[in-house]
PDB file of N, CA and C in Angstrom:
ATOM      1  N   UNK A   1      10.199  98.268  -4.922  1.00  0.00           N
ATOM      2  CA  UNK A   1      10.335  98.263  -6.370  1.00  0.00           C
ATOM      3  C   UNK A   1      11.266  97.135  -6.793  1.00  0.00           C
ATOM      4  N   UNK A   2      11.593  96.315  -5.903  1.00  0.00           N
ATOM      5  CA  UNK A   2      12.124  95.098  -6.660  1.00  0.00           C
ATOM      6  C   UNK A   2      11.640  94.003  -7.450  1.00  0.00           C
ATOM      7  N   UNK A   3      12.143  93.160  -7.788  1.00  0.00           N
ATOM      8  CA  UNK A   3      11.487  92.826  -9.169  1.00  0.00           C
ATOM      9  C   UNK A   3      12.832  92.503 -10.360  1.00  0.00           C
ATOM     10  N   UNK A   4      12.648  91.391 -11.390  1.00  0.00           N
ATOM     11  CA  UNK A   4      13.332  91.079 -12.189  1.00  0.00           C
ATOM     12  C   UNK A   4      13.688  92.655 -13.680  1.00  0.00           C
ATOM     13  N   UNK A   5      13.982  93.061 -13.422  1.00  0.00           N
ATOM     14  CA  UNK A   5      14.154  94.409 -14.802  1.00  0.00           C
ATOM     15  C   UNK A   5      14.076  93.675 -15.912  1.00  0.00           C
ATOM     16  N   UNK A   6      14.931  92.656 -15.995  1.00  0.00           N
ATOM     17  CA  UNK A   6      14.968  91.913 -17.396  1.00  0.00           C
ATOM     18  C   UNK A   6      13.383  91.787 -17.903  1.00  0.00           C
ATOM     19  N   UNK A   7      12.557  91.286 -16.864  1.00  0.00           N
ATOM     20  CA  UNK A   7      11.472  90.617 -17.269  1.00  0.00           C
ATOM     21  C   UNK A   7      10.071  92.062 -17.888  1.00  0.00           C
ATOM     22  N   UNK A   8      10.931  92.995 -17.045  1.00  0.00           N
ATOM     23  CA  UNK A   8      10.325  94.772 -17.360  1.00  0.00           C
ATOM     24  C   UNK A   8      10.922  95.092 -18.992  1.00  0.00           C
ATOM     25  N   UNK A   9      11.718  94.708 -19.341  1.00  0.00           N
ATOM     26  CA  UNK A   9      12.303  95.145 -20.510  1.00  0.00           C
ATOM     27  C   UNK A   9      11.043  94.528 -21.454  1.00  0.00           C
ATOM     28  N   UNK A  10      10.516  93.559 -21.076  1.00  0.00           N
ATOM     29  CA  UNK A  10      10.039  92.494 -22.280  1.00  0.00           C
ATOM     30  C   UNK A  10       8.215  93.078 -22.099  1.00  0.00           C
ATOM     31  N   UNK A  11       8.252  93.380 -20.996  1.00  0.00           N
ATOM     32  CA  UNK A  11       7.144  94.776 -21.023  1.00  0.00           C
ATOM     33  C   UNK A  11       6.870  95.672 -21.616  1.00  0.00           C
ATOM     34  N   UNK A  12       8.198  96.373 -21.495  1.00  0.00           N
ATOM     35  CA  UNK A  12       8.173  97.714 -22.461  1.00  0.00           C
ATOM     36  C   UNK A  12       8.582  97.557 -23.765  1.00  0.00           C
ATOM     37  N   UNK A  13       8.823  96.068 -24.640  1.00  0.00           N
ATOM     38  CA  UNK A  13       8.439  95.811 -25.253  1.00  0.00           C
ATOM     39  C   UNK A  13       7.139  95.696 -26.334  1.00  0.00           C
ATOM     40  N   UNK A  14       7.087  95.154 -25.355  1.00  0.00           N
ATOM     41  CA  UNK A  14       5.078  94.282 -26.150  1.00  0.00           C
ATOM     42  C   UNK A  14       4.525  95.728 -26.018  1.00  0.00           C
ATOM     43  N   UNK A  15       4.859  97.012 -25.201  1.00  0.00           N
ATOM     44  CA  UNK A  15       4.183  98.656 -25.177  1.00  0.00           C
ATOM     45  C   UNK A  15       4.403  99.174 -26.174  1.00  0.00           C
ATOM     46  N   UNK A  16       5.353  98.702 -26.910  1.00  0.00           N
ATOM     47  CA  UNK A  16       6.056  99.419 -27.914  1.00  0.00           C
ATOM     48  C   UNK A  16       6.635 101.249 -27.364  1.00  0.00           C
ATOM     49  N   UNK A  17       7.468 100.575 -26.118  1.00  0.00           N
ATOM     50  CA  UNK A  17       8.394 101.534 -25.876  1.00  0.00           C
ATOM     51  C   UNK A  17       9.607 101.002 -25.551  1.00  0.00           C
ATOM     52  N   UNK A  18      10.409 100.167 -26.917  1.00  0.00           N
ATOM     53  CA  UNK A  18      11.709  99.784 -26.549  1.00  0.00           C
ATOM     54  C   UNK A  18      12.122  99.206 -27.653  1.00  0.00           C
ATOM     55  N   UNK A  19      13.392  99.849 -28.179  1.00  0.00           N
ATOM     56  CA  UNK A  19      13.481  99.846 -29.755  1.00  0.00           C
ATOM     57  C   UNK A  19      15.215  99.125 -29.025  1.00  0.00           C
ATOM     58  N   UNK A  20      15.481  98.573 -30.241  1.00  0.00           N
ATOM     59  CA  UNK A  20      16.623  97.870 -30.138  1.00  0.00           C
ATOM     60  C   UNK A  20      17.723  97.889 -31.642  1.00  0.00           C
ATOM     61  N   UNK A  21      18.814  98.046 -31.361  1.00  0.00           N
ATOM     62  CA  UNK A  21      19.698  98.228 -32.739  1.00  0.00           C
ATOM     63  C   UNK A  21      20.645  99.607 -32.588  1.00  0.00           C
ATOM     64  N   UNK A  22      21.978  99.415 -32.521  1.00  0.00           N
ATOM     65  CA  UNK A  22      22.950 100.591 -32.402  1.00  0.00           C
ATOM     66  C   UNK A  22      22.571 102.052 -33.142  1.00  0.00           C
ATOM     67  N   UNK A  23      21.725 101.248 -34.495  1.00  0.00           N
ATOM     68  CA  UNK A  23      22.236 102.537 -34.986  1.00  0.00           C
ATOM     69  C   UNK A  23      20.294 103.459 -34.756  1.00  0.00           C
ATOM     70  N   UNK A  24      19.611 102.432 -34.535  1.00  0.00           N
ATOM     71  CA  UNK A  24      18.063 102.908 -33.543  1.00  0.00           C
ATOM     72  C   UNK A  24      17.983 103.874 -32.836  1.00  0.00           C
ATOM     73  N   UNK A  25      18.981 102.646 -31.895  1.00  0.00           N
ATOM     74  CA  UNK A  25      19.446 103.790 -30.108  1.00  0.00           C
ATOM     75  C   UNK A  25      20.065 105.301 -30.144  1.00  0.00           C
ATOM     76  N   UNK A  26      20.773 104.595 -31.650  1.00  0.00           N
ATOM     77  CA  UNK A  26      21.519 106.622 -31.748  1.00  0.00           C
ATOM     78  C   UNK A  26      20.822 107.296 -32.030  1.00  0.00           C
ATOM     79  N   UNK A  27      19.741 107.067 -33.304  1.00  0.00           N
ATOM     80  CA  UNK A  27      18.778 107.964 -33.477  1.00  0.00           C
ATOM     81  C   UNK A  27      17.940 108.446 -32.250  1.00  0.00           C
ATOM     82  N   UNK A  28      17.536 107.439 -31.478  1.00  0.00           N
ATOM     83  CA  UNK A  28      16.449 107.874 -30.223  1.00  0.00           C
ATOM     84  C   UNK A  28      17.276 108.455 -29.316  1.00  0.00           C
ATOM     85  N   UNK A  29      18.264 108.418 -29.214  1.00  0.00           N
ATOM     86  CA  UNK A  29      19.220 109.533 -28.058  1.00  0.00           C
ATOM     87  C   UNK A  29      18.921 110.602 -28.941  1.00  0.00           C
ATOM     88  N   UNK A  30      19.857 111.038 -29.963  1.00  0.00           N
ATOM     89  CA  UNK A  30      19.592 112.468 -30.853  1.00  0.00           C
ATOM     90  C   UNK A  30      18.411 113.259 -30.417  1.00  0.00           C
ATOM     91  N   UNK A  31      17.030 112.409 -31.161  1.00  0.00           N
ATOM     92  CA  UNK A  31      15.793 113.122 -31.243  1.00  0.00           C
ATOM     93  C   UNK A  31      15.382 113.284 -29.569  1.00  0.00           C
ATOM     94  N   UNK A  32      15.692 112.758 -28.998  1.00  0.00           N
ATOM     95  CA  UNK A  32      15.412 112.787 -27.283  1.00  0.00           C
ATOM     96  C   UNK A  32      14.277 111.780 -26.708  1.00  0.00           C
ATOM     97  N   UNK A  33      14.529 111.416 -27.571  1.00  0.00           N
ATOM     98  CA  UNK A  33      13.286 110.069 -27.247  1.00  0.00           C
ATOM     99  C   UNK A  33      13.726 109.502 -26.280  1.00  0.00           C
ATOM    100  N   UNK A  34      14.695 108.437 -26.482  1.00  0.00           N
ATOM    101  CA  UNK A  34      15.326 107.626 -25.446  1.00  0.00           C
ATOM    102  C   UNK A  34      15.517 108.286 -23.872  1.00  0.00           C
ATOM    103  N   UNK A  35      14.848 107.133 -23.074  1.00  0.00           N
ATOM    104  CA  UNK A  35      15.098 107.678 -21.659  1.00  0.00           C
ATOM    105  C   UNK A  35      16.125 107.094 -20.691  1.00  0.00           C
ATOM    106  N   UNK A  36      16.099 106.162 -21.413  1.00  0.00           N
ATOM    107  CA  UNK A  36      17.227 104.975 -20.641  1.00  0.00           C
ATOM    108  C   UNK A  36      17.545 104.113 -21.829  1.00  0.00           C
ATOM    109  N   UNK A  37      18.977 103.930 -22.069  1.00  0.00           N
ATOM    110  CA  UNK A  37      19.718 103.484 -22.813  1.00  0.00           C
ATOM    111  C   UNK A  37      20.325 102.241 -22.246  1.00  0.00           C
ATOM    112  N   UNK A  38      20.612 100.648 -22.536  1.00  0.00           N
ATOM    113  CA  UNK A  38      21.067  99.480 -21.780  1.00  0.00           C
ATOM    114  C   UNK A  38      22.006  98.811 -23.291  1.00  0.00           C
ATOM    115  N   UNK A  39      22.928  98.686 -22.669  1.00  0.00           N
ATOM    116  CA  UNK A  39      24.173  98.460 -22.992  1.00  0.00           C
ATOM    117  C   UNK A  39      24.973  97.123 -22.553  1.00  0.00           C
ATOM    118  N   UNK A  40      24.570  95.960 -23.527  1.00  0.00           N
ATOM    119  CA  UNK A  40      25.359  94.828 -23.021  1.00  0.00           C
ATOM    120  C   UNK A  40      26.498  95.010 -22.722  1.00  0.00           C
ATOM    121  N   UNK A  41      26.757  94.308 -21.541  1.00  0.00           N
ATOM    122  CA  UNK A  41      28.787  94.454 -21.218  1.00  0.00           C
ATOM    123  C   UNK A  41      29.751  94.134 -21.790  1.00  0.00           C
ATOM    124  N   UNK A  42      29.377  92.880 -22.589  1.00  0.00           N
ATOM    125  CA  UNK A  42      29.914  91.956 -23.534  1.00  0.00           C
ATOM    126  C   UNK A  42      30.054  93.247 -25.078  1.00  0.00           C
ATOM    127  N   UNK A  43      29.736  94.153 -25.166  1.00  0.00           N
ATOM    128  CA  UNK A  43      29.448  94.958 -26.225  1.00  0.00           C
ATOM    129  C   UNK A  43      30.903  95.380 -26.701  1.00  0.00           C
ATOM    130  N   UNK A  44      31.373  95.733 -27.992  1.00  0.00           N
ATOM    131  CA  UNK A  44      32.949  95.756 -28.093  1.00  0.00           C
ATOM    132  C   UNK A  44      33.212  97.200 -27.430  1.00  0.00           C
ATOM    133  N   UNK A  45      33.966  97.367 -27.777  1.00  0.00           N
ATOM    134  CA  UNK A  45      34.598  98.509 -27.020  1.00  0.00           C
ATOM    135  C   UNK A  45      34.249  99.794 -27.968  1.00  0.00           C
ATOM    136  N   UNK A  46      34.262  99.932 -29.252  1.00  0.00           N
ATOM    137  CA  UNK A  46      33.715 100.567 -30.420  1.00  0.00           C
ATOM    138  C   UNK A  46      32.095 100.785 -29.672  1.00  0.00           C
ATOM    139  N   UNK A  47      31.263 100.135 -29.467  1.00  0.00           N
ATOM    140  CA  UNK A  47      30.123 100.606 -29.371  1.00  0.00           C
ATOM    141  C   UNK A  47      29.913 100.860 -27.596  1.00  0.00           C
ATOM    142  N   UNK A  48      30.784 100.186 -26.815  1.00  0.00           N
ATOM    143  CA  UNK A  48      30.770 101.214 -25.750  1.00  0.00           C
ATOM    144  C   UNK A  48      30.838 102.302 -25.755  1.00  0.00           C
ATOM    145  N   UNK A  49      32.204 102.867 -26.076  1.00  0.00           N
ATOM    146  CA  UNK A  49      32.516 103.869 -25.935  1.00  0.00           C
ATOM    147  C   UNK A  49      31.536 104.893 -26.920  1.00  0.00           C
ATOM    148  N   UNK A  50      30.661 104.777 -28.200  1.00  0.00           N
ATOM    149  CA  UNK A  50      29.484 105.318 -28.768  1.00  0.00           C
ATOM    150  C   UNK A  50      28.867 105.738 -27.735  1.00  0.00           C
ATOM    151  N   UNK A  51      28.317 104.512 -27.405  1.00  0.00           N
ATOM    152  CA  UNK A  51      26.892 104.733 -26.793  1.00  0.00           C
ATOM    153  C   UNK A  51      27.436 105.660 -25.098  1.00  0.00           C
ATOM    154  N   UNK A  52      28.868 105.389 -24.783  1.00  0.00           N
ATOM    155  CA  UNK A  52      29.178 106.696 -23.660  1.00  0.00           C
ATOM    156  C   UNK A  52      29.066 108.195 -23.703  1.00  0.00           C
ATOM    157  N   UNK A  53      29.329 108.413 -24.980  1.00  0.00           N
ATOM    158  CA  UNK A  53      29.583 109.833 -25.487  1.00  0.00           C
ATOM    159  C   UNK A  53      28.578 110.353 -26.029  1.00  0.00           C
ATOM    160  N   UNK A  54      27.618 109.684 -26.657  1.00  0.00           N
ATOM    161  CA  UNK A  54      25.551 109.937 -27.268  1.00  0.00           C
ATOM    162  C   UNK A  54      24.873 110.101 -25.756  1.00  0.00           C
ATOM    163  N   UNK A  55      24.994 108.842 -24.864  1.00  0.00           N
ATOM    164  CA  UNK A  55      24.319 109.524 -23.721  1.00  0.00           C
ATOM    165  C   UNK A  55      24.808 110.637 -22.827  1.00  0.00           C
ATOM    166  N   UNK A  56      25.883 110.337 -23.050  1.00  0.00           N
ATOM    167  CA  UNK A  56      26.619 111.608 -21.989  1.00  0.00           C
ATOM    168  C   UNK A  56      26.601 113.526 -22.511  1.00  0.00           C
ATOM    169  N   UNK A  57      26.140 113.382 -23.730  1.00  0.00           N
ATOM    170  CA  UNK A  57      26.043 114.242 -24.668  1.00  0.00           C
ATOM    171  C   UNK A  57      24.314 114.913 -24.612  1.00  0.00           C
ATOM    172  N   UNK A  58      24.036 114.299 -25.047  1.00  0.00           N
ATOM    173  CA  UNK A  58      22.479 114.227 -24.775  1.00  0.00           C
ATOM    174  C   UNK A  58      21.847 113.904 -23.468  1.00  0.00           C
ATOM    175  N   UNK A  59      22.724 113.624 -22.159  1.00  0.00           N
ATOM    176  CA  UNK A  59      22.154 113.737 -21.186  1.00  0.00           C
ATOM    177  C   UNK A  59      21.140 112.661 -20.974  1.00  0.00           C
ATOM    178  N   UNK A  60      21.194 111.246 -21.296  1.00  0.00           N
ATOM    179  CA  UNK A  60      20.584 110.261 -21.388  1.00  0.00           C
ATOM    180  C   UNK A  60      20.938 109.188 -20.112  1.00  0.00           C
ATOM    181  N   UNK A  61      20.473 108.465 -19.535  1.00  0.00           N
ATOM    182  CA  UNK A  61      20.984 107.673 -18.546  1.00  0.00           C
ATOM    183  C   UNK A  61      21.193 106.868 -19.336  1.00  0.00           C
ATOM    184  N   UNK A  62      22.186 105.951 -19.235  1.00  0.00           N
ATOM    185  CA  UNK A  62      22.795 104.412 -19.855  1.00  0.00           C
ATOM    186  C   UNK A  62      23.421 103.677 -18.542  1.00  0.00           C
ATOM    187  N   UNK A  63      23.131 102.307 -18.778  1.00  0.00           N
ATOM    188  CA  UNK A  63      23.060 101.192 -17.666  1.00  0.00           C
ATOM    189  C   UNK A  63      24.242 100.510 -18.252  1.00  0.00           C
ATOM    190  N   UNK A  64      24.675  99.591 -18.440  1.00  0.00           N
ATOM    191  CA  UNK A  64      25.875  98.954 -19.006  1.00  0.00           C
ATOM    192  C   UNK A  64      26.118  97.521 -17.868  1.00  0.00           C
ATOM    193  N   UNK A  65      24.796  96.820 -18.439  1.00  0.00           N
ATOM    194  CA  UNK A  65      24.579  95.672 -17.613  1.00  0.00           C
ATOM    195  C   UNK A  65      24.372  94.216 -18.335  1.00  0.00           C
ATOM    196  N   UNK A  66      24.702  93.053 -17.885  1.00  0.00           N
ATOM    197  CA  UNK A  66      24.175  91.921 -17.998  1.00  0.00           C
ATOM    198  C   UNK A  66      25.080  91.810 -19.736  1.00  0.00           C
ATOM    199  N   UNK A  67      24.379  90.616 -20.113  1.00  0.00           N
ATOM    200  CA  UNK A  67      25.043  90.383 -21.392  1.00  0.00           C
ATOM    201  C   UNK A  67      24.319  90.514 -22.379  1.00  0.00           C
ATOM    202  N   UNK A  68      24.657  90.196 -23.844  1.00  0.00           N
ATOM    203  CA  UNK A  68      24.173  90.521 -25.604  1.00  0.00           C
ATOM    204  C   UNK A  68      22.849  89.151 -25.504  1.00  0.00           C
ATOM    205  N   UNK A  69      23.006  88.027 -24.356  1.00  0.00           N
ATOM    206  CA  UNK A  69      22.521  87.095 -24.747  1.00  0.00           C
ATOM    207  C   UNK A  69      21.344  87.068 -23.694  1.00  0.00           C
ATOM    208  N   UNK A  70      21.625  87.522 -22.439  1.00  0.00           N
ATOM    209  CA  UNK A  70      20.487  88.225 -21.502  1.00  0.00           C
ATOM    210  C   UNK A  70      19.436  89.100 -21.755  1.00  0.00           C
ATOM    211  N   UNK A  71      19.605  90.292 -22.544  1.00  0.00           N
ATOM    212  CA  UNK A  71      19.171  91.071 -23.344  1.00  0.00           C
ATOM    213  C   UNK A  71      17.962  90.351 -24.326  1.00  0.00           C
ATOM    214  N   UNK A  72      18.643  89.750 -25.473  1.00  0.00           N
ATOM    215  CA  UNK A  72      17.930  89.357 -26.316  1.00  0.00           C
ATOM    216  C   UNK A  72      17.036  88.362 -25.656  1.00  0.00           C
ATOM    217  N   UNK A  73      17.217  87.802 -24.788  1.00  0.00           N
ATOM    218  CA  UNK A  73      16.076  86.209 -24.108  1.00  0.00           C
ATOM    219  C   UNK A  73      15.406  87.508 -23.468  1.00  0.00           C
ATOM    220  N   UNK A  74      15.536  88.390 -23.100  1.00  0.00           N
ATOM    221  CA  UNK A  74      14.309  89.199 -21.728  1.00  0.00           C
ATOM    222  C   UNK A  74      13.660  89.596 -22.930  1.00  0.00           C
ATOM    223  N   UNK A  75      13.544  89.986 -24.138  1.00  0.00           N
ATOM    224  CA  UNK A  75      12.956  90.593 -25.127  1.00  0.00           C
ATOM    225  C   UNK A  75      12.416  89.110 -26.154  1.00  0.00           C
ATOM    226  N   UNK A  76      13.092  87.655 -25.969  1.00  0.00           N
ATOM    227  CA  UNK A  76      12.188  87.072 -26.859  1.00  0.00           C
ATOM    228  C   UNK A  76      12.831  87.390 -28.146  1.00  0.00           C
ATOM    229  N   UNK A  77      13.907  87.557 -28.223  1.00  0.00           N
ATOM    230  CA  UNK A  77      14.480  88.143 -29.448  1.00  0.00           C
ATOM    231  C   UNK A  77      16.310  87.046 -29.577  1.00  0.00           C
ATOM    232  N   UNK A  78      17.225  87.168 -30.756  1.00  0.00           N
ATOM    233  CA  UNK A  78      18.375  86.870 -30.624  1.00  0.00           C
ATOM    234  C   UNK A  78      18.958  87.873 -29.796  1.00  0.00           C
ATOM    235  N   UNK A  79      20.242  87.670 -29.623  1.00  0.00           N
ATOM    236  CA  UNK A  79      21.110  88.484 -28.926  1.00  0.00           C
ATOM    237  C   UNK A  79      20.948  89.945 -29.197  1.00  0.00           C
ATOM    238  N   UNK A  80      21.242  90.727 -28.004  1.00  0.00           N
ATOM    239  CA  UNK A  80      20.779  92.462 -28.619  1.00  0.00           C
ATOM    240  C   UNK A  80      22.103  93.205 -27.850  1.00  0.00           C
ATOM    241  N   UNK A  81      22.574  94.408 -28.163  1.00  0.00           N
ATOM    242  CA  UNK A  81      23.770  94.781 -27.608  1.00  0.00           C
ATOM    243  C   UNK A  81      23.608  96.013 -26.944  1.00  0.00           C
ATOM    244  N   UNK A  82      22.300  97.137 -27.643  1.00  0.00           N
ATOM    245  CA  UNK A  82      21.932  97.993 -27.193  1.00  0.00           C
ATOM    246  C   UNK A  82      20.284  97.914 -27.134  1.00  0.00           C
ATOM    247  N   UNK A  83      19.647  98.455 -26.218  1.00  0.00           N
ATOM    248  CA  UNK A  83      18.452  99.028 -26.420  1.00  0.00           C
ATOM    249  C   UNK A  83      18.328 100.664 -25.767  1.00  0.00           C
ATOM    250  N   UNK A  84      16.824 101.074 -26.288  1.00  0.00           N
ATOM    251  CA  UNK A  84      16.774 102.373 -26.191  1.00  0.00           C
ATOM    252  C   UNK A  84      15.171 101.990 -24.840  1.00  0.00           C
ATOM    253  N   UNK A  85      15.042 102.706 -24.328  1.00  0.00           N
ATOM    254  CA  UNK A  85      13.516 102.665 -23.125  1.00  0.00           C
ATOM    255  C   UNK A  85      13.184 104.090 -23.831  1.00  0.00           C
ATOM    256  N   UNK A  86      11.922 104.023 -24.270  1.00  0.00           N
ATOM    257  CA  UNK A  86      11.475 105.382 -25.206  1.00  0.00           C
ATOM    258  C   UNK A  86      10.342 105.526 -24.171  1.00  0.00           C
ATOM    259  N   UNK A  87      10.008 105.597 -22.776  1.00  0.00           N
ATOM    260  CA  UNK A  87       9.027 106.002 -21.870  1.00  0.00           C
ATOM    261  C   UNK A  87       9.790 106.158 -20.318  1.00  0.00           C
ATOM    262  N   UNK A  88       9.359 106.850 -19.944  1.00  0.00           N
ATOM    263  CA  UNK A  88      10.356 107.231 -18.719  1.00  0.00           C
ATOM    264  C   UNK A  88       9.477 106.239 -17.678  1.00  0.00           C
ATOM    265  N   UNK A  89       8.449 106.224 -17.460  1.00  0.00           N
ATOM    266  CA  UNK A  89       7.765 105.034 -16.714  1.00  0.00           C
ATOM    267  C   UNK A  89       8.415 103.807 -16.656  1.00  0.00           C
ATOM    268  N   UNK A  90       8.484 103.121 -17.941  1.00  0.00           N
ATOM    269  CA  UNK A  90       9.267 102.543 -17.735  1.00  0.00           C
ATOM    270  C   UNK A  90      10.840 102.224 -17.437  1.00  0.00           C
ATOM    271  N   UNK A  91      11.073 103.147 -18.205  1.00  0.00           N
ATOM    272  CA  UNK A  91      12.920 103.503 -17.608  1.00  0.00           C
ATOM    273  C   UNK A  91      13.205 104.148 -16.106  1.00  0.00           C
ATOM    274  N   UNK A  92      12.432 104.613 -15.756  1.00  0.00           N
ATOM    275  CA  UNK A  92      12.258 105.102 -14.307  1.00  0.00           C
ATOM    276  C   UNK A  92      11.936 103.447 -13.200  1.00  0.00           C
ATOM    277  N   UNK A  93      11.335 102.776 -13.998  1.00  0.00           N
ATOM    278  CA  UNK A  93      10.972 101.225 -12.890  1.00  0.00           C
ATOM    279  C   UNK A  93      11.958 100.420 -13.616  1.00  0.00           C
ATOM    280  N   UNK A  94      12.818 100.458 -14.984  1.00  0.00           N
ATOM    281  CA  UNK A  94      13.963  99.627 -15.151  1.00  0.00           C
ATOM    282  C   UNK A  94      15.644  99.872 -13.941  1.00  0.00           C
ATOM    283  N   UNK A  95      15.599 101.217 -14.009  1.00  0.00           N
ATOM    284  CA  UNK A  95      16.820 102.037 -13.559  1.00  0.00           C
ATOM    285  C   UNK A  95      16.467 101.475 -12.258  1.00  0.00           C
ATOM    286  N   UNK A  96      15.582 101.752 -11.522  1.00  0.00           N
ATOM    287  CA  UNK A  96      15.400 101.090 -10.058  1.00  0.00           C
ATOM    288  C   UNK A  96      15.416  99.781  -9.787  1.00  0.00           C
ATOM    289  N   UNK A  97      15.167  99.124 -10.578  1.00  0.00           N
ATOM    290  CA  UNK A  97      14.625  97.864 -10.560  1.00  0.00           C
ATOM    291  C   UNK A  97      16.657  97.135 -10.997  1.00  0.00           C
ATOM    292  N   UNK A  98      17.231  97.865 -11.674  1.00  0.00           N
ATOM    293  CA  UNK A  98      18.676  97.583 -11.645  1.00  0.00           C
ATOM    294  C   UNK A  98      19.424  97.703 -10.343  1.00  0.00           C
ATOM    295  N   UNK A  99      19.158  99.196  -9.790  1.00  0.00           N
ATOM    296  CA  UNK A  99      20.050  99.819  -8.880  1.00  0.00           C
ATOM    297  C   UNK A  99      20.026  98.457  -7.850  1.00  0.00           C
ATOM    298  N   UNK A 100      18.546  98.310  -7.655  1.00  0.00           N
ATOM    299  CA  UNK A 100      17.960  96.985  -6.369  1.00  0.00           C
ATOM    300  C   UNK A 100      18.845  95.787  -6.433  1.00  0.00           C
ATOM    301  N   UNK A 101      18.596  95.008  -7.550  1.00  0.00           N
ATOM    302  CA  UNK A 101      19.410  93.946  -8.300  1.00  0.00           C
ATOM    303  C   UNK A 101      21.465  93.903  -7.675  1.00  0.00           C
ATOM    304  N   UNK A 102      21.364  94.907  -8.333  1.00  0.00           N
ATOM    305  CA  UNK A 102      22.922  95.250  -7.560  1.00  0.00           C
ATOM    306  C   UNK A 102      23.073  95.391  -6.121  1.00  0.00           C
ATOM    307  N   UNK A 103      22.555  96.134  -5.650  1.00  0.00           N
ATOM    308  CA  UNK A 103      22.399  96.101  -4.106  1.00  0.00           C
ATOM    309  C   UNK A 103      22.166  95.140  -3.386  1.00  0.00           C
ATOM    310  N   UNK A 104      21.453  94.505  -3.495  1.00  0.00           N
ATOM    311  CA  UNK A 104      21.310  92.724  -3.292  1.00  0.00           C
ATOM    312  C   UNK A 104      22.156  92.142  -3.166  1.00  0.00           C
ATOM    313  N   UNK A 105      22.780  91.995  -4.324  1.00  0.00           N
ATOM    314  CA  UNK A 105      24.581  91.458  -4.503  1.00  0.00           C
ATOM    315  C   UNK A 105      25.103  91.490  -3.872  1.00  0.00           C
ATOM    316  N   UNK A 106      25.257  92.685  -2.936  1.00  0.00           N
ATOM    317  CA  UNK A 106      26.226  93.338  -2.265  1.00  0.00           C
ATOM    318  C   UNK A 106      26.425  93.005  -0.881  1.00  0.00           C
TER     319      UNK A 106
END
């Protein structure tokens, strides 16, 4: 299952299962939509700590990877700080496709 994730994000894009915008992502945690939550690192500390306590609350996985400017280029978009993965297919092959990435590193 390795593979670029970034380039999976811009997938579940064009599926229209991947909504982007703080106050989006909160809604799609709430309603339970969101399956995987990604969280630029670069993100202030105000919307870290949000988006810690919505997923951790709601029982949501959140990633807290890469940067605002990584994000927005894998999506074809400006800079993005949060997104929401509204399909577990795909958040299930993003989350792996991270864990790999890191492990590599290592």
């Amino acid at each position: 299952m390795k593979g670029n994730w970034l380039s999976t994000l811009g997938l579940a894009l064009r599926a229209g299962k991947l909504i982007t915008g703080e106050e989006q992502v909160v809604k799609a945690i709430q309603s339970g939509q969101a399956k995987l939550v990604i969280v630029a690192a670069d993100a202030s500390d105000g919307t870290l700590k949000k988006m810690k306590d919505k997923t951790s609350f709601y029982k949501v996985p959140l990633k807290i990877t890469s940067d605002r400017s990584a994000l927005g280029q894998a999506i074809g978009k400006g800079e993005r700080v949060s997104l929401a993965v509204m399909d577990q297919g795909f958040a299930s092959s993003i989350q792996n496709r991270i864990e790999n990435s890191v492990s590599d590193r290592q």
